[in-house]
Protein backbone atom coordinates (compact mmCIF):
# COMPACT_ATOMS: atom_id res chain seq x y z
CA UNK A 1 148.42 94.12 243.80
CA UNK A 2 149.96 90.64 243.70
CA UNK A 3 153.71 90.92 243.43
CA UNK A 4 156.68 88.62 243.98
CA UNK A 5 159.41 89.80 245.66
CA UNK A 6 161.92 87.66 244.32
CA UNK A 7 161.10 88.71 240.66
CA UNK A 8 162.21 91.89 241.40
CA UNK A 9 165.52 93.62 243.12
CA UNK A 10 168.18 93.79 240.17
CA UNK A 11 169.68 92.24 236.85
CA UNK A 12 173.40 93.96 235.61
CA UNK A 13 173.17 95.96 232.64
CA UNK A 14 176.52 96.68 232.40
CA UNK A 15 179.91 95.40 234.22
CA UNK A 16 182.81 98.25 233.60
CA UNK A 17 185.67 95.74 233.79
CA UNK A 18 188.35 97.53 232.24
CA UNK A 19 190.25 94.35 231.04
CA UNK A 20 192.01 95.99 227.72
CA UNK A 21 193.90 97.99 229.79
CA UNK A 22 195.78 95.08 231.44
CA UNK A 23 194.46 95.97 234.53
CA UNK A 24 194.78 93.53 237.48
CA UNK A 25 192.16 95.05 240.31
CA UNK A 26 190.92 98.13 241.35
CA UNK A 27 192.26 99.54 245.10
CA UNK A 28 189.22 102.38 245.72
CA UNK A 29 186.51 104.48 244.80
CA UNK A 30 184.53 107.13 245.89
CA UNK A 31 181.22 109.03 244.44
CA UNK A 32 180.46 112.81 244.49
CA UNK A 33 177.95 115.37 243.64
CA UNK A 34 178.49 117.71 240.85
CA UNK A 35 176.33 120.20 239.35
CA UNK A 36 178.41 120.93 236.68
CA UNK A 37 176.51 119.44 233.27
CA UNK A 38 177.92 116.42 231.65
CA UNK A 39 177.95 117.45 228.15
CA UNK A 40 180.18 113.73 226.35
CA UNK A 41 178.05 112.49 223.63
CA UNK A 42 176.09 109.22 224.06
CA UNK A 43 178.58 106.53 222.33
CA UNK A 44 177.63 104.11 219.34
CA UNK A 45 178.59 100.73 221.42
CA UNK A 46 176.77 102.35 224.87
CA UNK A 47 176.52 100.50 227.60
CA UNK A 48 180.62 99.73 226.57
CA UNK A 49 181.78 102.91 225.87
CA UNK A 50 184.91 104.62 227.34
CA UNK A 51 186.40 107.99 226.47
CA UNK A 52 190.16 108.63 226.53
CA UNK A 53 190.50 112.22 226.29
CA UNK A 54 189.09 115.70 226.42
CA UNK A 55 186.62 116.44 223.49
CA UNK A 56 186.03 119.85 221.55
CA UNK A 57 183.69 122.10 221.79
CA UNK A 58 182.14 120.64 218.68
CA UNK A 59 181.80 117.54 220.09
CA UNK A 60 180.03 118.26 223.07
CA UNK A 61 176.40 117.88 222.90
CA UNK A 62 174.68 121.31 223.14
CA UNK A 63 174.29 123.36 226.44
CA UNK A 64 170.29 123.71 225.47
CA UNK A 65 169.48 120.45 225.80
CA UNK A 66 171.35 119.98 229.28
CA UNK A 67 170.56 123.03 231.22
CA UNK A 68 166.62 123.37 230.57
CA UNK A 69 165.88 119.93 231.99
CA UNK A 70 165.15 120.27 235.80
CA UNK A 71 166.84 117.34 237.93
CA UNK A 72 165.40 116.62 241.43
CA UNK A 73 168.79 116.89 243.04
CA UNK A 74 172.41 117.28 241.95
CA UNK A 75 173.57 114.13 239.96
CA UNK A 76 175.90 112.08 241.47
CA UNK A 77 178.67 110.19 239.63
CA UNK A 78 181.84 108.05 240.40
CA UNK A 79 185.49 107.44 240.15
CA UNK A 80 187.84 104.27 240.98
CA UNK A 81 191.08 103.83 240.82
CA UNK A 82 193.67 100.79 240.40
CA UNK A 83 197.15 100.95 241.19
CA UNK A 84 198.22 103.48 238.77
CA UNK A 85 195.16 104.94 237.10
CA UNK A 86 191.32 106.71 237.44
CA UNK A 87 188.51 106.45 235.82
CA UNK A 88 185.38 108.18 236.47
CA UNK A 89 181.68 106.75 235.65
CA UNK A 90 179.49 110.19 234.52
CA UNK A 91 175.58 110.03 234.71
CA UNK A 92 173.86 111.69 231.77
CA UNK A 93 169.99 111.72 230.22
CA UNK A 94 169.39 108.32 229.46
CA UNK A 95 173.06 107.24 229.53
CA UNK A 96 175.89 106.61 231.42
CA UNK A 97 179.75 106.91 229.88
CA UNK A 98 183.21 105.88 231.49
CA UNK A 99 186.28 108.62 231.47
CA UNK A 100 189.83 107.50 231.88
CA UNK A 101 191.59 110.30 233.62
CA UNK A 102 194.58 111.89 231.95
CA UNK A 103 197.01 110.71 234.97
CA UNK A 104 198.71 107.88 235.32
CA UNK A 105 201.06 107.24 238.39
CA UNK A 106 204.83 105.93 238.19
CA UNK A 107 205.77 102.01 238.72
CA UNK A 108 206.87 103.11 242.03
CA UNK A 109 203.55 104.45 243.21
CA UNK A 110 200.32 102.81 243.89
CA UNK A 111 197.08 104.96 244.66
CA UNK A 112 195.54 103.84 248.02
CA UNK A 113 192.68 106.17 248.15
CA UNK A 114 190.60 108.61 246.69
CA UNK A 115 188.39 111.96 247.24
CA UNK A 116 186.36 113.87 244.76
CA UNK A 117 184.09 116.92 245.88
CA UNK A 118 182.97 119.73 244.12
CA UNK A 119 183.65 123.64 245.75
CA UNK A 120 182.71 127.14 244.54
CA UNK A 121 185.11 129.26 244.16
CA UNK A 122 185.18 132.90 245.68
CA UNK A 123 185.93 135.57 244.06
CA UNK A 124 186.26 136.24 240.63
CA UNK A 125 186.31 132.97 238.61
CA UNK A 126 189.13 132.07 236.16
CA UNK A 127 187.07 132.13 233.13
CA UNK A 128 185.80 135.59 233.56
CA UNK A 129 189.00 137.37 232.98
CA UNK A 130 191.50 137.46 229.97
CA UNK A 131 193.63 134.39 229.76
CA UNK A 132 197.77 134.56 228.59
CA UNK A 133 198.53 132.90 225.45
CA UNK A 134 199.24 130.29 227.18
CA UNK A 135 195.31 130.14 228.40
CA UNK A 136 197.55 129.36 232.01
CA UNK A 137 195.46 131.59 234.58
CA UNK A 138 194.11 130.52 237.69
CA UNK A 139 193.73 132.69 240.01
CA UNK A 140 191.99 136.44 240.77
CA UNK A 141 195.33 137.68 241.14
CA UNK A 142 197.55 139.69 237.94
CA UNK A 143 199.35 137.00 236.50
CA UNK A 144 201.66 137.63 233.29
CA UNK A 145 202.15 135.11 230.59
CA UNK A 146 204.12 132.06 231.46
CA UNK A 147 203.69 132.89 235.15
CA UNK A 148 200.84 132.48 237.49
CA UNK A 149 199.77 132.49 241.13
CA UNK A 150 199.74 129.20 243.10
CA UNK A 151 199.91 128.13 246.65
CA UNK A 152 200.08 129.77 249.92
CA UNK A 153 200.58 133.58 249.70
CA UNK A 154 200.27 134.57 246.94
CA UNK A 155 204.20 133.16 245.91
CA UNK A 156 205.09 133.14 242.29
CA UNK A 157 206.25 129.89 240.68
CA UNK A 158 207.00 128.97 237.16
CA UNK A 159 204.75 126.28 234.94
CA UNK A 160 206.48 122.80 236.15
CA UNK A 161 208.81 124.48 238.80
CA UNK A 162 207.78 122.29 242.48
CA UNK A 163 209.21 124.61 245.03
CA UNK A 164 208.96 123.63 249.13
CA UNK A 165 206.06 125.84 250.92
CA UNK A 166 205.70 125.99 254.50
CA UNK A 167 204.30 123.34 257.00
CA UNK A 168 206.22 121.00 254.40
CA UNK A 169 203.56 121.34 251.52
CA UNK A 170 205.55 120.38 247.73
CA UNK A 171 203.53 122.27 245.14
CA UNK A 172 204.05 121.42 241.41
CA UNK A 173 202.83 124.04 239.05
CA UNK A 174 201.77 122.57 235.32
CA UNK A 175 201.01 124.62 232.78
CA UNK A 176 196.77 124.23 231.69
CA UNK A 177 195.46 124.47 228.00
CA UNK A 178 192.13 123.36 228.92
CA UNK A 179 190.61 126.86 230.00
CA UNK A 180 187.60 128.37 227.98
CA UNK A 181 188.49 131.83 228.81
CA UNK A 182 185.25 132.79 227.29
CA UNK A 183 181.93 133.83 229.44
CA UNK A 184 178.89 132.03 227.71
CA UNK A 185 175.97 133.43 229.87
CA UNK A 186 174.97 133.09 232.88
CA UNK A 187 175.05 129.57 235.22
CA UNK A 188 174.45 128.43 238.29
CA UNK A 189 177.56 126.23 237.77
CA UNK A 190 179.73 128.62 236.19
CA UNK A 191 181.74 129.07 240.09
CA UNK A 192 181.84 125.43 240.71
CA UNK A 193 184.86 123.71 240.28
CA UNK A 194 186.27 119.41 241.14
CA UNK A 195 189.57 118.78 243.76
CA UNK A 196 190.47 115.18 243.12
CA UNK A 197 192.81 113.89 246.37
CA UNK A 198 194.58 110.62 245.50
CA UNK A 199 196.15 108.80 248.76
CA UNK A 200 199.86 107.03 247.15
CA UNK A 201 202.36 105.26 248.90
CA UNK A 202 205.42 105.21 246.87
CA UNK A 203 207.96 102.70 246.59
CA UNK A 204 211.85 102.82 247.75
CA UNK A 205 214.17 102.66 244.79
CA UNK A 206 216.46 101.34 247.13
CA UNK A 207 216.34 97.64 247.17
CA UNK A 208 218.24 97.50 250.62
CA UNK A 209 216.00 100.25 252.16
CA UNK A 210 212.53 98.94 250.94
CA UNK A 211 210.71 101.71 253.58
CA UNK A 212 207.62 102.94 251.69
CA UNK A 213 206.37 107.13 251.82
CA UNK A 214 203.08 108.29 251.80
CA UNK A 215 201.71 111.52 250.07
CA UNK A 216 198.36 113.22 249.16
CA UNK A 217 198.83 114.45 245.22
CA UNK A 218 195.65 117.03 244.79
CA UNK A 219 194.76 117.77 241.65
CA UNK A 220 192.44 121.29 240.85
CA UNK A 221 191.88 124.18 238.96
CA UNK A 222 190.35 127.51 238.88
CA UNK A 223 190.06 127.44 235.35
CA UNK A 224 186.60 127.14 233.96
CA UNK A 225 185.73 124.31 231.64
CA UNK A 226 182.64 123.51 229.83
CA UNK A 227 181.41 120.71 230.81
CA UNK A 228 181.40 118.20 233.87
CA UNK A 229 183.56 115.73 232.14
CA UNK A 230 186.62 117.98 230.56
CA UNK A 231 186.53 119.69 234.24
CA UNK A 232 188.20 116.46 235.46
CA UNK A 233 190.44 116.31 232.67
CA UNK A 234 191.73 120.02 233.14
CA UNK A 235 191.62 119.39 237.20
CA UNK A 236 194.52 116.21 236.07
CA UNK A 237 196.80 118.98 234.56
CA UNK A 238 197.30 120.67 238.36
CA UNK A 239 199.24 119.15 240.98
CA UNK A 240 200.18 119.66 244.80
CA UNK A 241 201.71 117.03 246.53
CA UNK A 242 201.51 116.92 250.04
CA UNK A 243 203.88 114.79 251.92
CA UNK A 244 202.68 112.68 255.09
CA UNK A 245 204.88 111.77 257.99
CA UNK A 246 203.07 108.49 258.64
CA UNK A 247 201.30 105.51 256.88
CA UNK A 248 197.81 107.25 256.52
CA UNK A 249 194.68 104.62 258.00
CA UNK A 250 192.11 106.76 256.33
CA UNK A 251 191.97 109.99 254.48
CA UNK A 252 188.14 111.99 254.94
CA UNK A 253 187.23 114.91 253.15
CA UNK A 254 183.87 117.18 254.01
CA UNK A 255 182.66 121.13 253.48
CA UNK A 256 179.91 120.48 256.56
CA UNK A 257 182.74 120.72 259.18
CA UNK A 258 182.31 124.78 259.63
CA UNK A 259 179.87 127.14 259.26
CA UNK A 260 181.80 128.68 256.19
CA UNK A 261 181.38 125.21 254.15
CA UNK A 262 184.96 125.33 253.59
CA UNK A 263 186.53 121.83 252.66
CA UNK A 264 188.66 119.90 255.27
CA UNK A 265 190.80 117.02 255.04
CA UNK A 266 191.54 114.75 257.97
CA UNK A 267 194.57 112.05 257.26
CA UNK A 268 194.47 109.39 260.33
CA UNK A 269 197.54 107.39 260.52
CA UNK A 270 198.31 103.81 261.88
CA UNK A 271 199.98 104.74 265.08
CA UNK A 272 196.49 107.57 266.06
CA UNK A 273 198.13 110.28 263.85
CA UNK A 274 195.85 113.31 262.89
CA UNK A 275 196.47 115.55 260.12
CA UNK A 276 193.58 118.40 259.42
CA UNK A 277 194.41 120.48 256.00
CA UNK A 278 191.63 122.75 254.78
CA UNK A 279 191.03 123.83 250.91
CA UNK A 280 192.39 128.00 250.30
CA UNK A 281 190.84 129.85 247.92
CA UNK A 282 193.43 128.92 245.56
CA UNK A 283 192.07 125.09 245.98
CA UNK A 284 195.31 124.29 247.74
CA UNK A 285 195.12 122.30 250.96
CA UNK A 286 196.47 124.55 253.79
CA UNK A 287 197.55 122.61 257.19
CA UNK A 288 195.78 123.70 260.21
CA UNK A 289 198.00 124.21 263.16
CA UNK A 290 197.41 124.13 266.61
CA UNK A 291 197.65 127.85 266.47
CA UNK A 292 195.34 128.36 263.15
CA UNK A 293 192.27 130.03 263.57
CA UNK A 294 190.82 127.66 260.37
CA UNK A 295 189.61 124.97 262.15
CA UNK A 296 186.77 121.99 261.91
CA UNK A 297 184.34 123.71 264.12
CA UNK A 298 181.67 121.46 264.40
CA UNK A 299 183.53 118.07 264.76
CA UNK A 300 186.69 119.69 266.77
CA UNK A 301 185.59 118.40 269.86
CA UNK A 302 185.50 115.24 268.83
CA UNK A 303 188.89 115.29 266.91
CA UNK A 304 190.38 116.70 270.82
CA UNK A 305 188.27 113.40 272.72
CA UNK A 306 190.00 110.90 270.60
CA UNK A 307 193.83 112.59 271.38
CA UNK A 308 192.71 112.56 274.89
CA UNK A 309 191.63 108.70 274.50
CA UNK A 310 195.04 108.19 272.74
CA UNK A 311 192.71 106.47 269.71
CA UNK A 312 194.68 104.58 267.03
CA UNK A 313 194.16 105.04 263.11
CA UNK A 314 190.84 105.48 261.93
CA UNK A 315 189.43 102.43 259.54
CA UNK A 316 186.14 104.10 259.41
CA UNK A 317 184.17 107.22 259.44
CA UNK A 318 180.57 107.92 259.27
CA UNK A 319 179.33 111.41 259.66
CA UNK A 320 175.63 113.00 259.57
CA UNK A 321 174.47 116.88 260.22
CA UNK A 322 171.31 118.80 260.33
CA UNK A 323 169.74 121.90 262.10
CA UNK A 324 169.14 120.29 264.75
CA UNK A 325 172.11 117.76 265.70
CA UNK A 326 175.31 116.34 264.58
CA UNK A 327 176.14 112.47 264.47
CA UNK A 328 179.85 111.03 264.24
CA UNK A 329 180.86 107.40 264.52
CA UNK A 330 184.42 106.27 264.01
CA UNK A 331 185.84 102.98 264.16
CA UNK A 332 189.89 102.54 264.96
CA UNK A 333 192.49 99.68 263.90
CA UNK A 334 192.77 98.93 267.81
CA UNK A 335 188.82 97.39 267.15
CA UNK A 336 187.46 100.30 269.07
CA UNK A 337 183.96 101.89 268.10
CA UNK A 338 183.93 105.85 268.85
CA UNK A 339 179.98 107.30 269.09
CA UNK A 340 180.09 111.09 269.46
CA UNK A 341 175.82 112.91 269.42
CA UNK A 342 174.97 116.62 269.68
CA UNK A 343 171.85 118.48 269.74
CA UNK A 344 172.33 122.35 268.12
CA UNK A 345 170.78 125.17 270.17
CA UNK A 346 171.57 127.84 267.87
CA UNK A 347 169.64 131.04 267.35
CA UNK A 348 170.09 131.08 263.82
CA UNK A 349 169.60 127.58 263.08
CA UNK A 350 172.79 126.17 261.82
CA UNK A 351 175.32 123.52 263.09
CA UNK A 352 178.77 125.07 263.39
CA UNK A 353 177.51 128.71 263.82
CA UNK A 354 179.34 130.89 266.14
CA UNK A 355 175.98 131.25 268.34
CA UNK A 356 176.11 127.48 268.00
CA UNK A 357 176.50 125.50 271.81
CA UNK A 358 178.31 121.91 270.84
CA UNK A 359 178.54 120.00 274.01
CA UNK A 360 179.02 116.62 272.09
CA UNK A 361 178.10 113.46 274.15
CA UNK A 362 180.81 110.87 273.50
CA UNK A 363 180.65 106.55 273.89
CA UNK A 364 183.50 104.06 273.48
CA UNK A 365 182.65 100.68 273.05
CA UNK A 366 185.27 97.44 272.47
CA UNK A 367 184.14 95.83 269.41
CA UNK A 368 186.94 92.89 269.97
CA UNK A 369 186.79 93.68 266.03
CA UNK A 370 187.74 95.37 262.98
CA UNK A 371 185.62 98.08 261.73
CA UNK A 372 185.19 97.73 257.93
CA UNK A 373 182.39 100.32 257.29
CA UNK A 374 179.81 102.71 259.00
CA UNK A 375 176.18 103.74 258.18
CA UNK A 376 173.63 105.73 260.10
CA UNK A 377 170.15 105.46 258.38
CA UNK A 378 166.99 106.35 260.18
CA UNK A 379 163.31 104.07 259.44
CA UNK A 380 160.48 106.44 257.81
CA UNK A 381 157.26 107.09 260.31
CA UNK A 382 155.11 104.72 261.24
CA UNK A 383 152.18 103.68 259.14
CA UNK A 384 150.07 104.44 261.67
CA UNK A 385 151.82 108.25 262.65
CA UNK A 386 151.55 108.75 258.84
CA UNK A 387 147.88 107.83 258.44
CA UNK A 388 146.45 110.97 261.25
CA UNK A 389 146.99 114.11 258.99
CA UNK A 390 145.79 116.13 262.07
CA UNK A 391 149.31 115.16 264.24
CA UNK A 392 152.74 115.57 262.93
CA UNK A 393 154.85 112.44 261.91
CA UNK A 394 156.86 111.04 264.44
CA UNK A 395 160.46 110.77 263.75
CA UNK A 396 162.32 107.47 264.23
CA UNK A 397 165.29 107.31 266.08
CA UNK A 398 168.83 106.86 264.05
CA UNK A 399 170.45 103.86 263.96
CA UNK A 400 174.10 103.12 262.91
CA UNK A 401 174.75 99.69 260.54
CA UNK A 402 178.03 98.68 261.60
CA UNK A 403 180.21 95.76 259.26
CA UNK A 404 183.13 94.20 261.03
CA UNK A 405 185.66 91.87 259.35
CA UNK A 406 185.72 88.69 260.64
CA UNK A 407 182.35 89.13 262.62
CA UNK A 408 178.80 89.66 261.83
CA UNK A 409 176.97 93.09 260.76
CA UNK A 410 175.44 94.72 262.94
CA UNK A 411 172.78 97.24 263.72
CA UNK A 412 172.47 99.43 266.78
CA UNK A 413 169.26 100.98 267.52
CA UNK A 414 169.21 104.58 268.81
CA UNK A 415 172.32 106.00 268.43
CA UNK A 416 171.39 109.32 269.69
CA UNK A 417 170.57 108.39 272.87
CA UNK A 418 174.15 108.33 273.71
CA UNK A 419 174.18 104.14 274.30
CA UNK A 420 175.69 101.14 272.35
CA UNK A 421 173.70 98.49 273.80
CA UNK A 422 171.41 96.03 272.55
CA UNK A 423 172.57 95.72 269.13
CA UNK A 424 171.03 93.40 266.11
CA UNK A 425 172.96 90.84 264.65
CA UNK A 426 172.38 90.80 260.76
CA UNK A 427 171.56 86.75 259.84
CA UNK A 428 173.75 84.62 257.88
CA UNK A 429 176.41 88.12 257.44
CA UNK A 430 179.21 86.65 258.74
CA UNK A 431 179.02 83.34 256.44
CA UNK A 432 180.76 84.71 253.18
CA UNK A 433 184.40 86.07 254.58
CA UNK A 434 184.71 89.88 255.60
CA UNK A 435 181.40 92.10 255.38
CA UNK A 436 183.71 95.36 253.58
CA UNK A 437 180.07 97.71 253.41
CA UNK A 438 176.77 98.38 253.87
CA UNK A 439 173.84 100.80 252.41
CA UNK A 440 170.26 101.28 253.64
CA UNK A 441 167.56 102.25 251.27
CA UNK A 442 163.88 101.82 249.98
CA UNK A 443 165.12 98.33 247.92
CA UNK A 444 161.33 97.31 247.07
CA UNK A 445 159.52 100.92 246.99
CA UNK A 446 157.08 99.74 250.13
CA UNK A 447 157.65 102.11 251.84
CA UNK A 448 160.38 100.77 254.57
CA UNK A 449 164.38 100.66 254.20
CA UNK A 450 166.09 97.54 253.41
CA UNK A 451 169.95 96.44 254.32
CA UNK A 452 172.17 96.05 252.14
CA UNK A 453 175.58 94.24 253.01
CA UNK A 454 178.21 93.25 250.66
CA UNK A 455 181.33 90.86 251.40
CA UNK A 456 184.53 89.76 250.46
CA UNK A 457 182.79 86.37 249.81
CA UNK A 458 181.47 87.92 246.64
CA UNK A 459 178.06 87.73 248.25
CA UNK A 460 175.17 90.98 248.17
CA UNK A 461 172.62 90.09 250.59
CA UNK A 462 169.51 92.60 250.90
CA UNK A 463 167.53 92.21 254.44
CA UNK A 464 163.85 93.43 255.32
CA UNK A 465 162.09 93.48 258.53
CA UNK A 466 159.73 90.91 259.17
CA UNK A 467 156.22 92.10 259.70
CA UNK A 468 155.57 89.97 262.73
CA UNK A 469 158.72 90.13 264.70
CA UNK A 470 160.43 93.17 262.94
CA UNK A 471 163.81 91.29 262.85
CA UNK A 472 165.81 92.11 259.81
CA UNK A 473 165.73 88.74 257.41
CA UNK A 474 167.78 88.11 254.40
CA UNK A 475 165.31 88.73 251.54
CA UNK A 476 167.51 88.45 248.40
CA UNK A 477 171.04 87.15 247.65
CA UNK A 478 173.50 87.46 244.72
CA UNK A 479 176.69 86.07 243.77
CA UNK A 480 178.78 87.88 241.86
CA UNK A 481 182.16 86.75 240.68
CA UNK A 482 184.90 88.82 242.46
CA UNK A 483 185.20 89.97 246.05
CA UNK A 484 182.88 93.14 247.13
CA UNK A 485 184.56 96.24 247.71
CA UNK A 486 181.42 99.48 247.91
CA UNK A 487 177.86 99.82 247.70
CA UNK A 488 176.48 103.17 246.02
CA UNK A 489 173.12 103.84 245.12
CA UNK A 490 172.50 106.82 242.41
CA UNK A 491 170.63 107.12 239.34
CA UNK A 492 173.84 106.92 236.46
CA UNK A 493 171.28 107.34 233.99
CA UNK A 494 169.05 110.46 235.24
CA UNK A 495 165.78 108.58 234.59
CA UNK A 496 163.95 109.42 237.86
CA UNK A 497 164.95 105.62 239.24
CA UNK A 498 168.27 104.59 241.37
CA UNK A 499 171.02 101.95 240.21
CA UNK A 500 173.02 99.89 242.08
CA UNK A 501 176.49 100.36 242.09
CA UNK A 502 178.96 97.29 242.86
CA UNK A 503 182.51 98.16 242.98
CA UNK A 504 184.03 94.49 243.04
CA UNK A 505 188.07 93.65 242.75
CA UNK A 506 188.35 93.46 239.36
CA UNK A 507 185.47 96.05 238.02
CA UNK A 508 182.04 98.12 238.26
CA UNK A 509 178.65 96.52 238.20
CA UNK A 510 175.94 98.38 237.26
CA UNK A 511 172.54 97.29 238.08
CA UNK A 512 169.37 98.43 237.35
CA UNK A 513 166.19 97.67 238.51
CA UNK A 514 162.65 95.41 237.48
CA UNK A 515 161.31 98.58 235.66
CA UNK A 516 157.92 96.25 235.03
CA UNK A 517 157.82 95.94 239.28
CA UNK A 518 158.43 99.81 239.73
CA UNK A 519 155.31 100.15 236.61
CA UNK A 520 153.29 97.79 239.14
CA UNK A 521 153.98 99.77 241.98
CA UNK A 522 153.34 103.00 240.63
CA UNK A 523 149.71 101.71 239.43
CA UNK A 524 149.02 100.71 242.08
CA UNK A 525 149.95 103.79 244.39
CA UNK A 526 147.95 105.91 242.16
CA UNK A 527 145.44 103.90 242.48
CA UNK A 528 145.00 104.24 245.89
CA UNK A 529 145.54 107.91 246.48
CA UNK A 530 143.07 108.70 243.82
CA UNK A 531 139.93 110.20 244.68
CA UNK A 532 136.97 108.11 245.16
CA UNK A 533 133.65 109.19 243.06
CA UNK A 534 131.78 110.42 246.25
């Protein structure tokens, strides 16, 4: 098969710039999982269409031709966020739509960051019980109408009544008319449920005292909805605000922390504060004391090394867990690069486990440098392992890509083995401004990963490994027209093949790509796995 390279890669099919809404750049993002359907209509002017607000019933397109089609994993979709407002990007069949969340943030505040993940609720979800007239229930508890249960304790509150909790938490109750209150069958989605965690700094009103706060405003509920995208819209009509005590560096949110999957929140601040909240089973975040018994098991002794190493704020966080071992790599504003490795010997099998031994193996290393983003990725087998069906296939050591801000990206081969040394210096990276982050994947279907680095400079570069020297060598370049902020790779359209996500200052490139390559590639795979006539 005769193929040029350079033909294929990616073209944009669609750049979500949000100009009509006066909007000047966007601050974060963030992607998540969700196996809650989307059910929004495809939109006459697709790939340009927006929606503003929940949709009927009516106007959903019909839960038989979502649920029967079998998706290789759970979809993954986005949100960003500018200084005031969300919006999310929602993969469907053959589509993709933007949502504009129903919140928008006062003059005063600006959102900072952002956190999306999907839980399952325990107990008895909202929508399985009889809902006030209000259709205001959400929670297992006896709740009469205009009242509910919310918070720590089971305390009573009013709809719109904030009220002080302990530990400092400020919960504000809203009242929700977005519950179906209805049971249509049975789902495997029917428990799951969105927490949305915005990071805002808010302004002084005082123009002599201009001293910024800092708060985390979650937004959840246990009410059911019926579909993926009014889910986020009801989740917008629940708030807890959560003060912080310091300028937060980083906020990281994860359910693989415990052997219970519950979700924790970590808040690093400037100065080496550490906040850890965890999600209650009234999706509130709880803070976890120093006497709690709710704790991060798995990455606890890690979270104790860097107190003991007095670390400063986190910048970056990278995190990876399996059966068999647990990798963490952190990167601090003091331009320090934290490595922490475990290896599980568990009886039953799984990381976090109270039978579980974590003796993690920790390396600091000076970077003389500002992390910007963290990676670990890990090459496929060997052609040559792969090729003797008689022996298993030998697995490649992990390596962790590493994008500084005024330096050049980096890769550092075998993580595990507890070492920093010897690390690869990704060509011509450090020539267009900051390097803000990094992905590694399969760019060109052959078989081997590809880097993928995107800058401040406006400049994507893609890298492949030479086949002589295996040094990583820029293979592809684009421009585009505003500086780079994220990299995500997920299929918004749910057609068996991965876009390319750009999240750039002012906007959200989607690109897709060289369908006619992938055609070529296919063909030719087949061709060579099929059966000779012998």
């Amino acid at each position: 098969m005769t193929v040029d390279p350079a033909q294929f890669f990616y073209t944009e099919a669609q750049f979500l710039n949000f100009q009509d809404k006066e909007i000047s750049s966007l601050h974060t993002s963030t992607t998540f999982q969700s196996s809650i359907p989307a059910r929004y209509p495809k939109r006459r002017d697709f790939p340009r269409s927006e929606y503003t607000q929940a949709l009927p019933e009516s106007k959903l397109v019909k839960l038989d031709q979502v649920l029967p089609v079998v998706l290789p994993e759970v979809p993954t979709h986005g949100l960003v966020a500018t200084t005031h407002d969300a919006y999310a990007w929602v993969a469907n069949q053959g589509y993709w739509s933007s949502l504009l969340l129903p919140k928008r943030f006062e003059l005063r505040q600006q959102i900072v960051g952002v956190c999306v993940k999907e839980v399952t609720l325990e107990g008895r979800p909202a929508a399985h019980r009889r809902a006030d007239s209000a259709g205001s229930v959400l929670s297992s508890g006896e709740v009469g109408p205009k009242w509910r249960r919310r918070g720590i304790g089971g305390q009573m509150s009013a709809p719109g009544s904030p009220r002080i909790l302990p530990q400092g938490l400020t919960t504000t109750a809203t009242s929700n008319s977005m519950g179906s209150g209805t049971d249509r069958g049975p789902r495997a989605w029917h428990r799951k449920r969105l927490v949305v965690i915005f990071t805002v700094m808010e302004l002084s009103a005082d123009p002599d005292h201009p001293q910024s706060t800092y708060a985390l405003h979650v937004y959840g509920t246990r009410t059911e909805s019926d579909c993926l995208e009014n889910t986020l819209m009801a989740a917008m009509a629940d708030e807890q605000v959560i003060p912080l005590t310091f300028c937060p560096s980083s906020v990281v949110v994860d359910t693989r922390w415990d052997s219970a999957g519950r979700l924790f929140c970590l808040v690093s601040g400037l100065q080496g504060e550490l906040d850890v909240l965890y999600l209650d089973t009234q999706l509130s975040l709880t803070r976890s004391g120093p006497t709690s018994a709710v704790k991060p098991r798995i990455i606890q002794p890690v979270l104790d090394y860097l107190q003991s190493q007095h670390a400063a704020g986190w910048v970056s966080f990278a995190f990876y867990t399996d059966s068999s071992h647990s990798l963490c790599a952190i990167g601090d504003t003091d331009e320090n690069l934290y490595l922490a490795h475990v290896t599980h010997n568990s009886v039953d099998g799984f990381p976090g486990s109270p039978t579980t031994k974590l003796d993690w193996q920790m390396t600091k290393i000076r970077l003389f440098n500002l992390v910007t983003s963290l990676r670990f990725f890990q090459d496929p087998p060997s052609q040559n392992s792969a090729q003797s069906t008689d022996k298993p296939r030998i697995q490649t050591p992990w390596q962790l890509l590493v994008t500084c801000a005024n330096e050049a990206a980096l890769v550092i081969p075998d993580v595990a083995s507890g070492t920093l040394a010897s690390p690869r210096v990704l060509p011509e990276s450090h020539l267009y401004d900051s390097v803000t982050t990094a992905i590694a994947f399969d760019v060109n279907y052959d078989g081997q990963l590809e880097l993928v680095t995107g800058s401040y400079g406006q400049m994507l570069l893609i890298y492949g490994k030479g086949s002589d020297d295996q040094e990583y060598k820029v293979r592809w370049k684009h421009q585009f027209p505003f500086p780079i902020y994220a990299i995500y790779l997920h299929d918004v359209n749910l057609d068996g093949v991965e876009e390319l996500v750009v999240v750039t200052m002012r906007g959200v490139h989607i690109l897709q790509p060289n369908l006619a390559y992938l055609r070529a590639v296919i063909l030719d795979k087949l061709a060579r796995t099929r059966p000779s006539d012998d």
